[in-house]
PDB file of N, CA and C in Angstrom:
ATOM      1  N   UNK A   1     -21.066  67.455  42.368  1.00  0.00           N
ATOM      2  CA  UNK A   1     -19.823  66.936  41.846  1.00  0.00           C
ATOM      3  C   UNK A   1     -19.957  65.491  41.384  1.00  0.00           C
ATOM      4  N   UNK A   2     -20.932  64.351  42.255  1.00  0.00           N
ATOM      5  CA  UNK A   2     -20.728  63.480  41.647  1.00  0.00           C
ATOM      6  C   UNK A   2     -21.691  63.292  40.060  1.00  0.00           C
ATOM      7  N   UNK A   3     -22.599  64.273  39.545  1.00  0.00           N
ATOM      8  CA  UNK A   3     -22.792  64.395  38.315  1.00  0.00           C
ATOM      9  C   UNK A   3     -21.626  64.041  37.100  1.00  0.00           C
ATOM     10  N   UNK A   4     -20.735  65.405  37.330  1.00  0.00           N
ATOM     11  CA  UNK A   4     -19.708  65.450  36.827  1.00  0.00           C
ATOM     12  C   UNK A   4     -18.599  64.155  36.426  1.00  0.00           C
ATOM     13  N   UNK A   5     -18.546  63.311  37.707  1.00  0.00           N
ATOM     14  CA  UNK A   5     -17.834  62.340  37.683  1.00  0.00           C
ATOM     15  C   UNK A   5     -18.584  61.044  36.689  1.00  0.00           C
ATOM     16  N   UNK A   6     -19.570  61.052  36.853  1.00  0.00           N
ATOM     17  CA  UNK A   6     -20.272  59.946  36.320  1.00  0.00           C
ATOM     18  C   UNK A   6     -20.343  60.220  34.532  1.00  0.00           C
ATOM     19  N   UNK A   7     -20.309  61.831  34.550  1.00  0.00           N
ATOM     20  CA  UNK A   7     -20.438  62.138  32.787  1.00  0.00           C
ATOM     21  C   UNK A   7     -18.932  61.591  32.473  1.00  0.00           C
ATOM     22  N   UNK A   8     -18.101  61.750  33.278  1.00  0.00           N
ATOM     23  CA  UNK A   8     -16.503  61.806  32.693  1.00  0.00           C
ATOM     24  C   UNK A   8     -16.396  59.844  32.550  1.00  0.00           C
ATOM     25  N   UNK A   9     -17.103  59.379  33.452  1.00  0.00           N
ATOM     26  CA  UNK A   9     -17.203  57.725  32.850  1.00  0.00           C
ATOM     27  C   UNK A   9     -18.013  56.986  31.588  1.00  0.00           C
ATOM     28  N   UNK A  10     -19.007  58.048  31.526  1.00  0.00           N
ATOM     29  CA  UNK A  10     -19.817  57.889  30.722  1.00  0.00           C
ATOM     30  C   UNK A  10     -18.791  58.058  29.182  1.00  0.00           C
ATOM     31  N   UNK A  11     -17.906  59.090  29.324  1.00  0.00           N
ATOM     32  CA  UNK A  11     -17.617  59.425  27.844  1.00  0.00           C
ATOM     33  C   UNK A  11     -16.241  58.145  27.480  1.00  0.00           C
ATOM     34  N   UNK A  12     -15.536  57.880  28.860  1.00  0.00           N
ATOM     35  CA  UNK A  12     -14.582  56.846  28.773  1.00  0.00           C
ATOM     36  C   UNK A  12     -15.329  55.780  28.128  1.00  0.00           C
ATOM     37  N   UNK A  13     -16.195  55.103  28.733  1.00  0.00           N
ATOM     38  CA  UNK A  13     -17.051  53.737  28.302  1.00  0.00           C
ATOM     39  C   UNK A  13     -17.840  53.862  26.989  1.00  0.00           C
ATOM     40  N   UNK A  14     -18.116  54.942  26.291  1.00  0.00           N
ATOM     41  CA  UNK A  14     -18.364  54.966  25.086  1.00  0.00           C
ATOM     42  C   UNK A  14     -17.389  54.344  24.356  1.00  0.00           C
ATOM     43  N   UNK A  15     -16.212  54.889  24.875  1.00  0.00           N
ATOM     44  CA  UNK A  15     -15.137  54.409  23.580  1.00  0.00           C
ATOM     45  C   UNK A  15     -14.602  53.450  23.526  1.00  0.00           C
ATOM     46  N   UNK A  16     -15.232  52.790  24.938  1.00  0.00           N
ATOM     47  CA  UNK A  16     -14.415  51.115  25.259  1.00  0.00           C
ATOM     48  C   UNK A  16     -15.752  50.526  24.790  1.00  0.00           C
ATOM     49  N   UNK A  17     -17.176  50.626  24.762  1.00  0.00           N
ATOM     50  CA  UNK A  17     -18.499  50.369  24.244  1.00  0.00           C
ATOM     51  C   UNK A  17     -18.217  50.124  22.340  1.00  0.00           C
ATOM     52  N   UNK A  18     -17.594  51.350  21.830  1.00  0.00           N
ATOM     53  CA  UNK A  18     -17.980  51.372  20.777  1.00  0.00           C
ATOM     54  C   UNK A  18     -16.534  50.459  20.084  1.00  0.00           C
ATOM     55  N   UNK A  19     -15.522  50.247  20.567  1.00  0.00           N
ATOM     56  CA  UNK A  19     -14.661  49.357  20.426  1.00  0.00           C
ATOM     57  C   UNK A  19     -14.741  47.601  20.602  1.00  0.00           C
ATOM     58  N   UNK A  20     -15.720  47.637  21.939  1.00  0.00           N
ATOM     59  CA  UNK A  20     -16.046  46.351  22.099  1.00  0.00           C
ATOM     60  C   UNK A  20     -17.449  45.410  21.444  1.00  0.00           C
ATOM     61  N   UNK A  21     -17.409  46.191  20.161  1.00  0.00           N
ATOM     62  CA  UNK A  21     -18.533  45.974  19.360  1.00  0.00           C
ATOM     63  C   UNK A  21     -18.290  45.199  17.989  1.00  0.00           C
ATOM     64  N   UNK A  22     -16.630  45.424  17.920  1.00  0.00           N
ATOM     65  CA  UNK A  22     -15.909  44.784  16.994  1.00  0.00           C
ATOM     66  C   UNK A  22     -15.686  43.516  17.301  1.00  0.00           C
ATOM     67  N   UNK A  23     -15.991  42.930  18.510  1.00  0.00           N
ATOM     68  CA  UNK A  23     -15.470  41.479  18.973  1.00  0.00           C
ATOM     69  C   UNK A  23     -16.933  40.424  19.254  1.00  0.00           C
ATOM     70  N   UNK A  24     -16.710  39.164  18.912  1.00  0.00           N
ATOM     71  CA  UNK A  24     -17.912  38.799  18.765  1.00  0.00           C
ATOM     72  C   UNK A  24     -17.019  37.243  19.696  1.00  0.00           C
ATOM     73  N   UNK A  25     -18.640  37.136  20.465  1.00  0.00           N
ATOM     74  CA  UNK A  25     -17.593  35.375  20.801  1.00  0.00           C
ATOM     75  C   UNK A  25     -18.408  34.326  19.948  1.00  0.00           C
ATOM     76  N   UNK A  26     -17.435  33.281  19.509  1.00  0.00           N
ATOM     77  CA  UNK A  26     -17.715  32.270  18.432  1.00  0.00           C
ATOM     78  C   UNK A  26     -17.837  30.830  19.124  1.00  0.00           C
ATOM     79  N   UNK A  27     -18.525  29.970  18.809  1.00  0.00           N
ATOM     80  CA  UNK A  27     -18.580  28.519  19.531  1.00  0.00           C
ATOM     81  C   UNK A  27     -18.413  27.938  18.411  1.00  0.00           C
ATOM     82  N   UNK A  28     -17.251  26.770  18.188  1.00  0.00           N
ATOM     83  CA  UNK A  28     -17.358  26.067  17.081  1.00  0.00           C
ATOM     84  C   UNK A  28     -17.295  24.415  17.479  1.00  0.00           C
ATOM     85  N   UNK A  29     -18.547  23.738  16.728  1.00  0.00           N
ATOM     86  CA  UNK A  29     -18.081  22.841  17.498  1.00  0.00           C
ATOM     87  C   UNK A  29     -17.065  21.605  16.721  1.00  0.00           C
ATOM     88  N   UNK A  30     -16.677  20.836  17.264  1.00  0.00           N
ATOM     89  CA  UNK A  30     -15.302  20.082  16.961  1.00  0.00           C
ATOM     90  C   UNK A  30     -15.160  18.691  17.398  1.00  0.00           C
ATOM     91  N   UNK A  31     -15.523  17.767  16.480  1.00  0.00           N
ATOM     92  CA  UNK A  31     -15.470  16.393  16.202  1.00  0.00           C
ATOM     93  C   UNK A  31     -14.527  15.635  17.050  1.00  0.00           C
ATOM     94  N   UNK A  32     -14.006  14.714  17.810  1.00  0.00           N
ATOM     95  CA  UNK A  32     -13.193  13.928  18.507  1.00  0.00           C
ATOM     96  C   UNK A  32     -12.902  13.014  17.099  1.00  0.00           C
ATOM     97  N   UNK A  33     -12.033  12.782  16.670  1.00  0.00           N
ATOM     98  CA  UNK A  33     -11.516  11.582  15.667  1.00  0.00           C
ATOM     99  C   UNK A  33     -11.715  10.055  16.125  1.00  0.00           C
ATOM    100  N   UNK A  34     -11.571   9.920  17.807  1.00  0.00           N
ATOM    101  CA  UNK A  34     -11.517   8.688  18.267  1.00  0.00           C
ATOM    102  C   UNK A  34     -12.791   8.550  18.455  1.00  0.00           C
ATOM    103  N   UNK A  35     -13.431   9.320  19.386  1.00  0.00           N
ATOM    104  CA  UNK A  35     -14.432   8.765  19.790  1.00  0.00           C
ATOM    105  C   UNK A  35     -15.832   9.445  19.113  1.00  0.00           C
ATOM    106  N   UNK A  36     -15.544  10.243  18.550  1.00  0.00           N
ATOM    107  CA  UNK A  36     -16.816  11.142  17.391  1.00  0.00           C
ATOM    108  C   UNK A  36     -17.428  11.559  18.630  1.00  0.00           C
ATOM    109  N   UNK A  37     -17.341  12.091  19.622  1.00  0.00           N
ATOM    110  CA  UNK A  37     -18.165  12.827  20.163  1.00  0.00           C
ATOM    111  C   UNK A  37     -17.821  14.320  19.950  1.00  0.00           C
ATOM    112  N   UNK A  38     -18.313  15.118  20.343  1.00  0.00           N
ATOM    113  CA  UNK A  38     -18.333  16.830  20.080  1.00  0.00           C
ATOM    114  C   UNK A  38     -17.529  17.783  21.351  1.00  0.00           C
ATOM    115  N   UNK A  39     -16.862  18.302  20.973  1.00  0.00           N
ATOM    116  CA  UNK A  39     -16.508  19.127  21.718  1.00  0.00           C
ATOM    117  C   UNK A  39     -16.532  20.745  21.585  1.00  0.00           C
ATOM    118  N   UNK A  40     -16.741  21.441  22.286  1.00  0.00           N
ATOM    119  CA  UNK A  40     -16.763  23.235  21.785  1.00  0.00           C
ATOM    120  C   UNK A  40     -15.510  23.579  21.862  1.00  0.00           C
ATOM    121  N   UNK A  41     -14.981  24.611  20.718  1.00  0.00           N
ATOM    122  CA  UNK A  41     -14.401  25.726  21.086  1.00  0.00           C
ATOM    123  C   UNK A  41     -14.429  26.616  20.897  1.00  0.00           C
ATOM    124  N   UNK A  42     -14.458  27.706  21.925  1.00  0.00           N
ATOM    125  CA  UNK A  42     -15.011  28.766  22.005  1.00  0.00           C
ATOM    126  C   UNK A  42     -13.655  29.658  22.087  1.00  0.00           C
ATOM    127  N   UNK A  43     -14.213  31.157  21.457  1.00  0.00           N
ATOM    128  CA  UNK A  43     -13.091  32.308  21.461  1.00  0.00           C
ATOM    129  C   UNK A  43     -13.617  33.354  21.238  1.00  0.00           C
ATOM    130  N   UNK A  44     -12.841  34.670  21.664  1.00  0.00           N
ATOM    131  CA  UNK A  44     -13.275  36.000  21.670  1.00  0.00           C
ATOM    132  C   UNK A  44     -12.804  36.435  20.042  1.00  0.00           C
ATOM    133  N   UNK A  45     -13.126  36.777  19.060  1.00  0.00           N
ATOM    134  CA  UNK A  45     -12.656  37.010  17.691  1.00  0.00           C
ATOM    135  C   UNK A  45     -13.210  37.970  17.434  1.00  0.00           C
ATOM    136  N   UNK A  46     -12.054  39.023  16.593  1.00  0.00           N
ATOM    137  CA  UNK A  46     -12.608  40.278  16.091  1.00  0.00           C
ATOM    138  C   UNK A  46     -13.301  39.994  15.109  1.00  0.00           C
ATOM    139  N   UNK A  47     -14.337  40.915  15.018  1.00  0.00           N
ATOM    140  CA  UNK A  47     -15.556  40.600  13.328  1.00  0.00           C
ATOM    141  C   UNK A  47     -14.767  40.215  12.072  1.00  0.00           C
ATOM    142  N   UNK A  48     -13.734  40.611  12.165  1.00  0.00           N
ATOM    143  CA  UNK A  48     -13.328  40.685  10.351  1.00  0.00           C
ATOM    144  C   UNK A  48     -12.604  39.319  10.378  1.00  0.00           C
ATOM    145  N   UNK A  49     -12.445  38.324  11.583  1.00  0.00           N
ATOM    146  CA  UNK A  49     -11.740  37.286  11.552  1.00  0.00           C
ATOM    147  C   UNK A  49     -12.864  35.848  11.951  1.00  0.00           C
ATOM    148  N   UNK A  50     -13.682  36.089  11.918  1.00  0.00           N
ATOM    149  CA  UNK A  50     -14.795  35.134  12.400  1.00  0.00           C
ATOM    150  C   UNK A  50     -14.320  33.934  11.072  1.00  0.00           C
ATOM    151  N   UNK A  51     -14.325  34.487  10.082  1.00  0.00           N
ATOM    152  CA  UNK A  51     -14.376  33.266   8.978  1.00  0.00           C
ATOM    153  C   UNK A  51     -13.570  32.528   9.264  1.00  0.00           C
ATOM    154  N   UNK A  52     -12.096  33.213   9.370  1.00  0.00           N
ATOM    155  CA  UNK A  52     -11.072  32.372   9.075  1.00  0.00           C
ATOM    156  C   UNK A  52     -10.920  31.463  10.350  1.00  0.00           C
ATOM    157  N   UNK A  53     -11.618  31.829  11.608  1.00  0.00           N
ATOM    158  CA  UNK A  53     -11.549  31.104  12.990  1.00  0.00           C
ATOM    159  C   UNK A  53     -12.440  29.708  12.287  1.00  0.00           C
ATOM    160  N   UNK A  54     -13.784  29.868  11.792  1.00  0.00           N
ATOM    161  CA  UNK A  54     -14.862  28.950  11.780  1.00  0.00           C
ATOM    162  C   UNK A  54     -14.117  27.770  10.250  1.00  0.00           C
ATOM    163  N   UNK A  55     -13.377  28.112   9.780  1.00  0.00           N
ATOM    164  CA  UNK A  55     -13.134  27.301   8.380  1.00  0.00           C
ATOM    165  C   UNK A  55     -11.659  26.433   8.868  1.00  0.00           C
ATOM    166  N   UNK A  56     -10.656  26.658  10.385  1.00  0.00           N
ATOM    167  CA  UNK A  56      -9.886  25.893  10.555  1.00  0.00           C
ATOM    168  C   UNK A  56     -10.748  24.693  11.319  1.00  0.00           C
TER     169      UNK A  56
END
């Protein structure tokens, strides 16, 4: 039985696998005005939005 159980997770996590393939994490880094040093910011962004995250 526990075969069984492990196939029935297996087929759940495919579809959370093949969903979580669309999301990419981004580090951008980001200038201080006062003091010009660097700071990161980082975010979870779906693929088709990476640009518009990295160009604000």
């Amino acid at each position: 039985m526990a075969k069984q159980a492990k196939t029935a997770i297996k087929t759940k996590d495919q579809k959370a696998a093949a969903e979580a393939k669309n999301w990419t994490k981004v580090i951008k880094a980001v200038r201080s005005p006062k003091s010009g040093a660097y700071t990161f910011k980082e975010a979870i962004v779906h693929k088709d939005k990476i640009k518009e995250f990295l160009g604000h």
